[in-house]
N, C-alpha and C. Protein backbone atom coordinates (compact mmCIF):
# COMPACT_ATOMS: atom_id res chain seq x y z
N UNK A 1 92.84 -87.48 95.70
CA UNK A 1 92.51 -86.42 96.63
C UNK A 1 92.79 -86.84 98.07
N UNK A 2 92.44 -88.23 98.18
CA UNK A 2 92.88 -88.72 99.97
C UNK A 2 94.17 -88.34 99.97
N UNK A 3 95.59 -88.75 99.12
CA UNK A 3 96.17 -88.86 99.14
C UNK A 3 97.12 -87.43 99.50
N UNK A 4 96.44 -86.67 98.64
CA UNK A 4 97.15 -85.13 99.19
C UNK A 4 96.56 -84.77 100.01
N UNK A 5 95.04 -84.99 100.79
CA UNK A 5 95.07 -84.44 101.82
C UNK A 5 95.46 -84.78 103.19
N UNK A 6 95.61 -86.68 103.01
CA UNK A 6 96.37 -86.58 104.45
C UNK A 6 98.13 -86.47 104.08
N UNK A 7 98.57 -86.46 103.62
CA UNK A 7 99.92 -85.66 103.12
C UNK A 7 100.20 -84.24 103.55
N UNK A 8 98.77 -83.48 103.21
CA UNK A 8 98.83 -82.19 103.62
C UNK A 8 98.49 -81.97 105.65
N UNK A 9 98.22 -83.11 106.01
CA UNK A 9 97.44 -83.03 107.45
C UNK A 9 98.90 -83.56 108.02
N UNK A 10 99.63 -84.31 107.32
CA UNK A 10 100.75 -85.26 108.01
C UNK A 10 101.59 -84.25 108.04
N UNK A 11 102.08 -83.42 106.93
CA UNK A 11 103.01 -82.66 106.59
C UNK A 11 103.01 -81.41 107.82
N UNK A 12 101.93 -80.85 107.89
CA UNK A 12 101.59 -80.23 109.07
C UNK A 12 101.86 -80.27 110.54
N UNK A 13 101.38 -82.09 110.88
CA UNK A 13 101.46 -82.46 112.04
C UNK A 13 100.17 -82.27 113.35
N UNK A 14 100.35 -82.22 113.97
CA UNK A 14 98.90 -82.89 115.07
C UNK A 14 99.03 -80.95 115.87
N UNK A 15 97.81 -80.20 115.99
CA UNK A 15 97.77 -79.24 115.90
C UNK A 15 97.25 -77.83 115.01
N UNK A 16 98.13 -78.59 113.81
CA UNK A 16 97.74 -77.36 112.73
C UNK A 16 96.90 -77.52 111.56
N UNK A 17 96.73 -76.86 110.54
CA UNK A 17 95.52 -77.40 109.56
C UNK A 17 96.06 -76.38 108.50
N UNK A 18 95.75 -76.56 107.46
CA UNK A 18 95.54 -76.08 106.69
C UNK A 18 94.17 -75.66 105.52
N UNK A 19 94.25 -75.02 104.54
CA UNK A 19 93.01 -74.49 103.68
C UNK A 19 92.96 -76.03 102.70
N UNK A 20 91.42 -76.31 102.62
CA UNK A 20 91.52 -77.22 101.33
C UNK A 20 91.91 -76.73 100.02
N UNK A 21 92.30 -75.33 99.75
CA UNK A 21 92.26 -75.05 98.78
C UNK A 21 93.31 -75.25 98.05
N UNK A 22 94.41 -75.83 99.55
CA UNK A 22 96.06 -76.12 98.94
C UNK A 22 96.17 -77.40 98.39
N UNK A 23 94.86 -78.21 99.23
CA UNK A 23 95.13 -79.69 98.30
C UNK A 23 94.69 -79.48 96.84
N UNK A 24 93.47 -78.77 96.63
CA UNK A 24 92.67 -78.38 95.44
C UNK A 24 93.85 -77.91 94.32
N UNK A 25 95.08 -76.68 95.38
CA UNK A 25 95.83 -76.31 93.91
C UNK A 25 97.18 -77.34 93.90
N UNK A 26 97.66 -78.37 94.96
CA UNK A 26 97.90 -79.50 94.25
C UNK A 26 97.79 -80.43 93.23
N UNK A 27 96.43 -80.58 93.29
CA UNK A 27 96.22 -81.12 91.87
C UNK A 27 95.86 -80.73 90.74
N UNK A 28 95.74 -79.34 90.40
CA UNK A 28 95.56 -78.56 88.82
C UNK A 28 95.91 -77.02 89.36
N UNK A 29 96.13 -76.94 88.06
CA UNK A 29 96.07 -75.69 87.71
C UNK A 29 94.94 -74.46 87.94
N UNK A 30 93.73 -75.15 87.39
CA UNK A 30 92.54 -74.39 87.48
C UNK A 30 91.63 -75.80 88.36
N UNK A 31 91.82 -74.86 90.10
CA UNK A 31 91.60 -75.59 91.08
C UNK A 31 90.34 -75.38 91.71
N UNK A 32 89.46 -74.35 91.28
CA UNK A 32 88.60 -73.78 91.61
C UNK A 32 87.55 -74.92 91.56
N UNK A 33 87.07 -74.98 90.16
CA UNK A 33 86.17 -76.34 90.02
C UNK A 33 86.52 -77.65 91.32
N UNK A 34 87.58 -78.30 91.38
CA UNK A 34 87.44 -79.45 92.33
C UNK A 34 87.15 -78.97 93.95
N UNK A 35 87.08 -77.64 94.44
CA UNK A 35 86.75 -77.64 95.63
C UNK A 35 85.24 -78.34 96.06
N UNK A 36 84.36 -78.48 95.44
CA UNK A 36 83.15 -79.63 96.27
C UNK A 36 83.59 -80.75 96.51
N UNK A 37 84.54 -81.55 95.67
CA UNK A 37 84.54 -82.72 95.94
C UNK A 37 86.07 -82.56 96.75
N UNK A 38 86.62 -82.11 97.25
CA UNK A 38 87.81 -81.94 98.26
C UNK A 38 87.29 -81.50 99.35
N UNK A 39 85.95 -81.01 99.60
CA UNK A 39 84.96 -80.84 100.61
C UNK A 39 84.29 -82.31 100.85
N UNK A 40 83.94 -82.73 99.48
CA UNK A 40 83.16 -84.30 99.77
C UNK A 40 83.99 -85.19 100.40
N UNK A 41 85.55 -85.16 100.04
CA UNK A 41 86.69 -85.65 100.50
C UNK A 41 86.59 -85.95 101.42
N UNK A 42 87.22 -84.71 102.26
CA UNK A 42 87.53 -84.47 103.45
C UNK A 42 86.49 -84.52 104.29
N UNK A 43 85.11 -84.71 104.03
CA UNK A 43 83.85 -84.74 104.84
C UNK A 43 83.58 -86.50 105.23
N UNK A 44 84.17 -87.36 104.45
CA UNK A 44 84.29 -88.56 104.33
C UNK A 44 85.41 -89.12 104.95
N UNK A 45 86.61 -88.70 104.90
CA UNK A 45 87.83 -89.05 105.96
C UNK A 45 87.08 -88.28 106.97
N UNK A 46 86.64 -87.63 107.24
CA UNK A 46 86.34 -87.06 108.94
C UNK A 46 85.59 -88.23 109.60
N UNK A 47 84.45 -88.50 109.09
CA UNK A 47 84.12 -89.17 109.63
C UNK A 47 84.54 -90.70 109.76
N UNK A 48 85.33 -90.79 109.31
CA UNK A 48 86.41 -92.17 108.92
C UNK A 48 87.64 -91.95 110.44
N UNK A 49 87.56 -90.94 110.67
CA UNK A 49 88.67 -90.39 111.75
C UNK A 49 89.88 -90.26 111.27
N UNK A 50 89.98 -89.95 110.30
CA UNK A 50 91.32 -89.44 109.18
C UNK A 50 91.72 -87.90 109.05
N UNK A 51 90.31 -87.26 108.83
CA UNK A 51 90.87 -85.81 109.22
C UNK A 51 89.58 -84.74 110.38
N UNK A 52 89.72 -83.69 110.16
CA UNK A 52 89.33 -82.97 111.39
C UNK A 52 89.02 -81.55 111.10
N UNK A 53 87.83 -81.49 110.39
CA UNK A 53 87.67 -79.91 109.53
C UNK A 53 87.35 -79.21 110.96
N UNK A 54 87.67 -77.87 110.63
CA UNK A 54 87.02 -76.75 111.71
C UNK A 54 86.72 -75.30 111.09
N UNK A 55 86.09 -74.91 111.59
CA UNK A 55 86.10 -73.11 111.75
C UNK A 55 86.06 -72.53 112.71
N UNK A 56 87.34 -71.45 112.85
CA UNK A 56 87.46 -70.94 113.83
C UNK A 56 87.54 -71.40 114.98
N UNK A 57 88.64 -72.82 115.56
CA UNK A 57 88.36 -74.09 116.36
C UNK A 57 87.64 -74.81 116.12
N UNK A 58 86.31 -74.97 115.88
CA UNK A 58 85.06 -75.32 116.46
C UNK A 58 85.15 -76.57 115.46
N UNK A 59 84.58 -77.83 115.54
CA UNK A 59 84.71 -78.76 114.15
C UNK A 59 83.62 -78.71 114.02
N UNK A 60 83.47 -78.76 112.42
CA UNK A 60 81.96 -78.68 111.80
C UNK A 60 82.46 -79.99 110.80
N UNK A 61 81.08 -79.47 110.16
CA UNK A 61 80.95 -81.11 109.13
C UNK A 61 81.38 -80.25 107.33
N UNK A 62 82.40 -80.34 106.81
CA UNK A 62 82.49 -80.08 105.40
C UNK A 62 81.94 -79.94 104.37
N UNK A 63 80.90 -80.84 104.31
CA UNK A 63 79.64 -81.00 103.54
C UNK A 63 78.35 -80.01 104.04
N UNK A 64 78.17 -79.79 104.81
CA UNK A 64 77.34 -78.70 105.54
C UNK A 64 77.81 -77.12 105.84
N UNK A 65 78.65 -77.27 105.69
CA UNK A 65 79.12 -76.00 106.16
C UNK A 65 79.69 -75.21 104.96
N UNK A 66 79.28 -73.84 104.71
CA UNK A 66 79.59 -73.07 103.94
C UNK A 66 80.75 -72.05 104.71
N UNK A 67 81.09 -71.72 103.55
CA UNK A 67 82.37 -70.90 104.26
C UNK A 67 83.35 -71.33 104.29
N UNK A 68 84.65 -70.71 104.68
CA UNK A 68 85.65 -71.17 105.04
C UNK A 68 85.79 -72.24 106.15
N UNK A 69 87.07 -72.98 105.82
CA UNK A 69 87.30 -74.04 107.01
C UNK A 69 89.00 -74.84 106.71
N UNK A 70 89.24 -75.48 107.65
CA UNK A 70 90.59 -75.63 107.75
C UNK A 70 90.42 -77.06 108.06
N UNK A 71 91.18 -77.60 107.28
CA UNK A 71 91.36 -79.39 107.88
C UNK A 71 92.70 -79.91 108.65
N UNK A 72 92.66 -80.81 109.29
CA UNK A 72 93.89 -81.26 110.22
C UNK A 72 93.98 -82.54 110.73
N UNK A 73 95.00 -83.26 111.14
CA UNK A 73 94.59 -84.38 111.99
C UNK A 73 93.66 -84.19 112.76
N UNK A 74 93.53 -86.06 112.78
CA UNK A 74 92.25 -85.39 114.24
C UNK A 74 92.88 -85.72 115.48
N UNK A 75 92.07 -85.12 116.92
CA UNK A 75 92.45 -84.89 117.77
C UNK A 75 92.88 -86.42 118.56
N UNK A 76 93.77 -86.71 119.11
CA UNK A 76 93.54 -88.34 119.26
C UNK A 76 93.63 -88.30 120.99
């Protein structure tokens, strides 16, 4: 899961973000189930300074936050 999501943050570039849900349907088919732990993921590289969740700009924490959200590099 690290692996596609900074792939998916690199692929992007410094600026943009994408849905976790694209790393989620990277790795299966029936992608629905792994979205908590691609949230646990990405809530763990954030604070590692690897990636950079937000909503609507604003960065929140992945693990806390319900709803939609978008991950990205982080800001350096």
């Amino acid at each position: 899961m690290r692996a596609v999501l900074t792939d998916l943050a690199l692929r992007r570039g410094p600026g943009k973000t994408f849905c976790p849900s694209e790393a989620a349907r990277a790795l299966a088919a029936d992608w629905r189930p792994l979205m908590p732990e691609i949230r646990r993921v990405a809530a763990e590289m954030q604070r590692q300074g690897r990636l950079r969740a937000t909503r609507k700009g604003a960065r929140v924490d992945p693990d806390a936050s319900g709803g939609a959200i978008r991950l990205g590099l982080p800001e350096r």
